[in-house]
PDB file of N, CA and C in Angstrom:
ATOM      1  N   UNK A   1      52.530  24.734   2.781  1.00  0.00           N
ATOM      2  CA  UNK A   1      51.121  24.979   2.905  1.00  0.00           C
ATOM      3  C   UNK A   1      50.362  23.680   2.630  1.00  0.00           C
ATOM      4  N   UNK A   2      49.111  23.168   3.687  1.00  0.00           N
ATOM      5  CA  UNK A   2      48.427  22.164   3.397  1.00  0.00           C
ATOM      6  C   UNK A   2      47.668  22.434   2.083  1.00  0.00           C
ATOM      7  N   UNK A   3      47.463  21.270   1.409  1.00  0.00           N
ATOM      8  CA  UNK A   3      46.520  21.158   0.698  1.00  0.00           C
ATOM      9  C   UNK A   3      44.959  20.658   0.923  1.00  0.00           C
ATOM     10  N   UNK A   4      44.232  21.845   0.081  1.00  0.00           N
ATOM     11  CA  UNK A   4      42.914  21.392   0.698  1.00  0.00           C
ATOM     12  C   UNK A   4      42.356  19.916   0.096  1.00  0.00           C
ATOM     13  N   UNK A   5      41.371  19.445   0.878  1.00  0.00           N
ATOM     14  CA  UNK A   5      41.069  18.129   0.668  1.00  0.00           C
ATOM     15  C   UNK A   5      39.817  18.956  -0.172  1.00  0.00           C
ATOM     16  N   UNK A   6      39.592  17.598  -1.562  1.00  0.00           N
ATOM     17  CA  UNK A   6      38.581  17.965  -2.134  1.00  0.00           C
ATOM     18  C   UNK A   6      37.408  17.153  -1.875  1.00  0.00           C
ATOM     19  N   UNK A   7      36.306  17.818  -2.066  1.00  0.00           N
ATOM     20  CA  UNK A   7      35.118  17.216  -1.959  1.00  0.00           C
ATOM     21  C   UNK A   7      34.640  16.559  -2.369  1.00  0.00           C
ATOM     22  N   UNK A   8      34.146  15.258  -2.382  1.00  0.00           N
ATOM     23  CA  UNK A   8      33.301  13.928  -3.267  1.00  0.00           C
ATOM     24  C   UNK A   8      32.231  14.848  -3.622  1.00  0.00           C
ATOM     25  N   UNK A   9      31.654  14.729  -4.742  1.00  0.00           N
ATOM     26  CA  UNK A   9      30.467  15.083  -5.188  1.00  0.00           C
ATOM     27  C   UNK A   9      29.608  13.301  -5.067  1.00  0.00           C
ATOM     28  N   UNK A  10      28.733  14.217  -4.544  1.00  0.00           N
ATOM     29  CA  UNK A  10      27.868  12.858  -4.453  1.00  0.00           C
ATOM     30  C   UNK A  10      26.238  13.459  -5.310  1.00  0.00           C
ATOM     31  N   UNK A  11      25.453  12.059  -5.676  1.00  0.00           N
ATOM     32  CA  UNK A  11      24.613  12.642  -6.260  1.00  0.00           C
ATOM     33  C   UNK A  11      23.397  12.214  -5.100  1.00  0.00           C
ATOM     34  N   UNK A  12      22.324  12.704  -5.394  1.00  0.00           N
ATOM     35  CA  UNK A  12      21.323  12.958  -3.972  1.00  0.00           C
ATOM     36  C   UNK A  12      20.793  11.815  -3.937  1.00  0.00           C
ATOM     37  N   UNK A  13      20.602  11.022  -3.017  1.00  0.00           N
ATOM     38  CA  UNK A  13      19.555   9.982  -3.083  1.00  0.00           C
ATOM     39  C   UNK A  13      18.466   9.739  -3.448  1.00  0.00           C
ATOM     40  N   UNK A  14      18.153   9.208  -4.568  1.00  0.00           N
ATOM     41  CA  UNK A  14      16.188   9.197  -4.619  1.00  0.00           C
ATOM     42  C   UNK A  14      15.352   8.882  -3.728  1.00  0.00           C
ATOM     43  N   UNK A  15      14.738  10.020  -3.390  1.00  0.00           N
ATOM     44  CA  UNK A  15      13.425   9.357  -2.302  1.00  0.00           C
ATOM     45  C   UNK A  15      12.920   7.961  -2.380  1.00  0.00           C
ATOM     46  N   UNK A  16      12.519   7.068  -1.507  1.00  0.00           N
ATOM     47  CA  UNK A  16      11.366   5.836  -2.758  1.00  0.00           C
ATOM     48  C   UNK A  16      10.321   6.549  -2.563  1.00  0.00           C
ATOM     49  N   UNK A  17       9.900   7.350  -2.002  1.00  0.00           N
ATOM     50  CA  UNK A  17       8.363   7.569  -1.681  1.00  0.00           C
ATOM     51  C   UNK A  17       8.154   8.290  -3.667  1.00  0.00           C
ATOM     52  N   UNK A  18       9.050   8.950  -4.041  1.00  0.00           N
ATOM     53  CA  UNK A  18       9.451   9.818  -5.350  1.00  0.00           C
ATOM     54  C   UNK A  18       9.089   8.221  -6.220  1.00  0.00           C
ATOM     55  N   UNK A  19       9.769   7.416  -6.022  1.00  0.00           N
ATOM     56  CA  UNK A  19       9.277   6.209  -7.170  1.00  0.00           C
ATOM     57  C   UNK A  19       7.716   5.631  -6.994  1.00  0.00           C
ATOM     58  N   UNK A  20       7.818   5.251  -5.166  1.00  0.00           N
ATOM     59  CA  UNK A  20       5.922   4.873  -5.258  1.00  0.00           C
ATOM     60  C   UNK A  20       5.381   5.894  -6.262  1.00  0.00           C
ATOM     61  N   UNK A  21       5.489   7.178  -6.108  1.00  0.00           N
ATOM     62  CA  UNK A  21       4.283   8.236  -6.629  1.00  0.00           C
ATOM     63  C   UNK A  21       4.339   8.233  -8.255  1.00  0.00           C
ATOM     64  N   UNK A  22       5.310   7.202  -8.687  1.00  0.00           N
ATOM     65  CA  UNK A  22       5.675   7.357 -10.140  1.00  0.00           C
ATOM     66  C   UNK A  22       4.604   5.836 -10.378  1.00  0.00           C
ATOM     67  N   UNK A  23       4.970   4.951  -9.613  1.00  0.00           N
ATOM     68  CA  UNK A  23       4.227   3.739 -10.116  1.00  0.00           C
ATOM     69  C   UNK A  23       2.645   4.169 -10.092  1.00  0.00           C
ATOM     70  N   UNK A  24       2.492   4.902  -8.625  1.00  0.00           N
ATOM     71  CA  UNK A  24       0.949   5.221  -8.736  1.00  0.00           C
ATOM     72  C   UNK A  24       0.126   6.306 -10.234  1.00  0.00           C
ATOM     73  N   UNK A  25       0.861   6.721 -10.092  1.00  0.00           N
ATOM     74  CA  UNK A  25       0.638   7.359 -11.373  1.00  0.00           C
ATOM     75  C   UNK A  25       0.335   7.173 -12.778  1.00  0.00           C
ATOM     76  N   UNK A  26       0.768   5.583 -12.824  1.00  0.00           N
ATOM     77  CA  UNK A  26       0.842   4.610 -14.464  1.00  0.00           C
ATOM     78  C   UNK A  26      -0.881   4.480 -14.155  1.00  0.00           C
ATOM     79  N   UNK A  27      -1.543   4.386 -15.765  1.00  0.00           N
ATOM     80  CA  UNK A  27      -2.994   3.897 -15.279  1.00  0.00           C
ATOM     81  C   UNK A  27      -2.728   2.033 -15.591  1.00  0.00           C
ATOM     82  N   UNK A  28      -3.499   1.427 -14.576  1.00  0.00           N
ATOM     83  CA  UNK A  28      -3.463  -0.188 -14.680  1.00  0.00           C
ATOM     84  C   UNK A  28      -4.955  -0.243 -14.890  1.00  0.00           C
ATOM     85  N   UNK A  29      -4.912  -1.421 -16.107  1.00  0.00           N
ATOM     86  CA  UNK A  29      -5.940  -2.153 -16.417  1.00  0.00           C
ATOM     87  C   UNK A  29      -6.270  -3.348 -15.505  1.00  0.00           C
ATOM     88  N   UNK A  30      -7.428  -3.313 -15.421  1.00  0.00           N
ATOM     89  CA  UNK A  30      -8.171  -4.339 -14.620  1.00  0.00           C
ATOM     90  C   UNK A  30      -9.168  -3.960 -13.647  1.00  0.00           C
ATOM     91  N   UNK A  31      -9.875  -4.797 -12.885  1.00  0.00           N
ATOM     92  CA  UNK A  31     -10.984  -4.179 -11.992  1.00  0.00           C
ATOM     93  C   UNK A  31     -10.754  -3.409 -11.109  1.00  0.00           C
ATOM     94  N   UNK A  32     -11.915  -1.761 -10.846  1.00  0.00           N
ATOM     95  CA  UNK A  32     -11.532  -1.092  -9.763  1.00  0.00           C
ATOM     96  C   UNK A  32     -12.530  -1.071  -9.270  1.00  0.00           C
ATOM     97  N   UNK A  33     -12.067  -1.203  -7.932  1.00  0.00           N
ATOM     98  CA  UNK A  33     -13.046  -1.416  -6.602  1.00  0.00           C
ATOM     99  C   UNK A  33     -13.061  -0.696  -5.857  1.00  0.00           C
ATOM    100  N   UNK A  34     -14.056   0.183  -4.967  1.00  0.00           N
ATOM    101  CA  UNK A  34     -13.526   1.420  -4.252  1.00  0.00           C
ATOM    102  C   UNK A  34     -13.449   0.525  -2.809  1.00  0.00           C
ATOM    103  N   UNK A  35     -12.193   1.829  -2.234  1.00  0.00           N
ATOM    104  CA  UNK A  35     -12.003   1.407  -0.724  1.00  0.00           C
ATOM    105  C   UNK A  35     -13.487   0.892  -0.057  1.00  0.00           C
ATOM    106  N   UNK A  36     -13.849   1.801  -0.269  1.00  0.00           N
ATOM    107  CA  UNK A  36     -15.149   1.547   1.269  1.00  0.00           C
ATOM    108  C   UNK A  36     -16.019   0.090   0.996  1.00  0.00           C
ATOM    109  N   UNK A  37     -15.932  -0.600  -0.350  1.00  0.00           N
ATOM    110  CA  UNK A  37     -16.594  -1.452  -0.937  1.00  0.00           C
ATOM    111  C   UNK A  37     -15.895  -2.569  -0.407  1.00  0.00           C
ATOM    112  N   UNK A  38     -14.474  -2.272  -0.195  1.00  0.00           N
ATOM    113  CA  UNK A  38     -13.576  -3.591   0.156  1.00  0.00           C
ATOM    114  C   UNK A  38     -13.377  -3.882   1.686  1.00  0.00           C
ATOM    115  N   UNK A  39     -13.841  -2.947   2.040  1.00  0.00           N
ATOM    116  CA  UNK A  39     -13.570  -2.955   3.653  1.00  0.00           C
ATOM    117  C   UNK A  39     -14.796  -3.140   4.320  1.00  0.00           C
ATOM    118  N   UNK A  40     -16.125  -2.683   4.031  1.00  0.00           N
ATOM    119  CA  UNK A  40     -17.524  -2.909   3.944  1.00  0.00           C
ATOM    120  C   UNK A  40     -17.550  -4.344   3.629  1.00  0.00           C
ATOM    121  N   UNK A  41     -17.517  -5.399   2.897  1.00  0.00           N
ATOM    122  CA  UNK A  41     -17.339  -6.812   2.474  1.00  0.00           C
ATOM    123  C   UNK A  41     -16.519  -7.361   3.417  1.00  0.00           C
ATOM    124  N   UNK A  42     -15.487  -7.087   3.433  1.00  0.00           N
ATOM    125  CA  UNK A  42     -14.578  -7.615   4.641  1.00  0.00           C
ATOM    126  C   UNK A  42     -15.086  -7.909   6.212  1.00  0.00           C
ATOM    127  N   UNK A  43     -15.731  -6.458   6.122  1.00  0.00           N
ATOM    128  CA  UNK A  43     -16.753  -6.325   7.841  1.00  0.00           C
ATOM    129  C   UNK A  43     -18.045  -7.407   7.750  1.00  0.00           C
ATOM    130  N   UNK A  44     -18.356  -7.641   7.066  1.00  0.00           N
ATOM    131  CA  UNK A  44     -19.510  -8.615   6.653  1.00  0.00           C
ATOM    132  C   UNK A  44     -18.782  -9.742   6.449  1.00  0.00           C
ATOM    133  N   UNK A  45     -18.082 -10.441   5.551  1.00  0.00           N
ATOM    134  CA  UNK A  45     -17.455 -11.631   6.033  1.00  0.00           C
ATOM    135  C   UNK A  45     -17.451 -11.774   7.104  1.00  0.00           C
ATOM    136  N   UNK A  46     -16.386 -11.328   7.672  1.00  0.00           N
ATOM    137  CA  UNK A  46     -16.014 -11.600   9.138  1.00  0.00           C
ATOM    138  C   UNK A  46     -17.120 -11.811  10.325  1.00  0.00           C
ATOM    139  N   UNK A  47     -18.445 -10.761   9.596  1.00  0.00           N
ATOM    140  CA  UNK A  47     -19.172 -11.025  10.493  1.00  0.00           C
ATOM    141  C   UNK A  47     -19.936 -12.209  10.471  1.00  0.00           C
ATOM    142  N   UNK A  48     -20.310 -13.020   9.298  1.00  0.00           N
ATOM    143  CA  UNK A  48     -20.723 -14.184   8.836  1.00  0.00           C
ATOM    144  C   UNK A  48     -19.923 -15.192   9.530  1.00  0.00           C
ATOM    145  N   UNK A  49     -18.411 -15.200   9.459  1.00  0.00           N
ATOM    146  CA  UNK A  49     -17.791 -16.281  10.111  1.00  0.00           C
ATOM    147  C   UNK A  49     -18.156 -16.185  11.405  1.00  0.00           C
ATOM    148  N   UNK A  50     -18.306 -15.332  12.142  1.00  0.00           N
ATOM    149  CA  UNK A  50     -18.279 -15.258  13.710  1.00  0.00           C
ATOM    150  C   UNK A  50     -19.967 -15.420  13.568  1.00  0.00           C
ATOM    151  N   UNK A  51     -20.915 -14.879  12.855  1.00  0.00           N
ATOM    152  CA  UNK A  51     -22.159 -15.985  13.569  1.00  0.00           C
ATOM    153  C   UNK A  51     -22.032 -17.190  12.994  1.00  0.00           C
ATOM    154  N   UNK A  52     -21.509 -17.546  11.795  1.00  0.00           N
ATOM    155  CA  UNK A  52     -21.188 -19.144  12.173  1.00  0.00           C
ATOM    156  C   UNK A  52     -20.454 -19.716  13.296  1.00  0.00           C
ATOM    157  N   UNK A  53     -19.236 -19.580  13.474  1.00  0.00           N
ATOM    158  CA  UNK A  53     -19.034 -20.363  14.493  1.00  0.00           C
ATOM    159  C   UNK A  53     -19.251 -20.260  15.527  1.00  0.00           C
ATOM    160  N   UNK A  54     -20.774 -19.543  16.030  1.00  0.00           N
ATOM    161  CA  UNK A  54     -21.085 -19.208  17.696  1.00  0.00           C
ATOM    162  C   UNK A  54     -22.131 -20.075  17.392  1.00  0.00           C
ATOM    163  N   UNK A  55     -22.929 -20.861  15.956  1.00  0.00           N
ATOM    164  CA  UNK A  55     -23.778 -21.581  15.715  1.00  0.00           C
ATOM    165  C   UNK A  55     -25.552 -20.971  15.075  1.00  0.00           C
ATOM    166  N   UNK A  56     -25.594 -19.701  15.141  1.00  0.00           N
ATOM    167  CA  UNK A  56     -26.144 -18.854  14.760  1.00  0.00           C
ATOM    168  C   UNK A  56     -27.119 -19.192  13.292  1.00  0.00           C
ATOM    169  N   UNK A  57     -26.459 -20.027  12.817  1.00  0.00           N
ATOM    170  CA  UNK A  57     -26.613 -20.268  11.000  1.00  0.00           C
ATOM    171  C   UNK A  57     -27.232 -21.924  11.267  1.00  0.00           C
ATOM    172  N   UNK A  58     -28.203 -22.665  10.662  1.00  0.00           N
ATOM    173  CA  UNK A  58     -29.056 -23.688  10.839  1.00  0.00           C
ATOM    174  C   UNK A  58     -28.469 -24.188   9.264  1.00  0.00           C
ATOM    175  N   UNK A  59     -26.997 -24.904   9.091  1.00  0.00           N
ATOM    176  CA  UNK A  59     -26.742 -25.395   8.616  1.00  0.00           C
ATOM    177  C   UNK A  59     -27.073 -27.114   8.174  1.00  0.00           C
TER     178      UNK A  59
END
């Protein structure tokens, strides 16, 4: 009679998404800035550079 082959136990893989949600979770000290504040600034830079270099600005 064959013998049955036994099974590896394996242990489950950790998600990473399971670790991101652990780091997000720590509170960090230092400045908080909301999204719309950083992306709002960003749109305005950008828009400053581009009327500068079309000449726009009486430097």
């Amino acid at each position: 009679m064959p013998k049955a082959k036994k099974k590896k136990e394996r242990t489950p893989a950790t998600m990473s998404a399971a670790g991101l949600m652990s780091f997000f979770e720590e509170e960090i000290e230092g400045i908080e800035i909301k999204p719309e504040i950083v992306i709002i600034s960003a749109i305005a830079l950008m828009t400053i550079v581009i009327m500068a270099h079309l000449g726009l600005f009486a430097f």
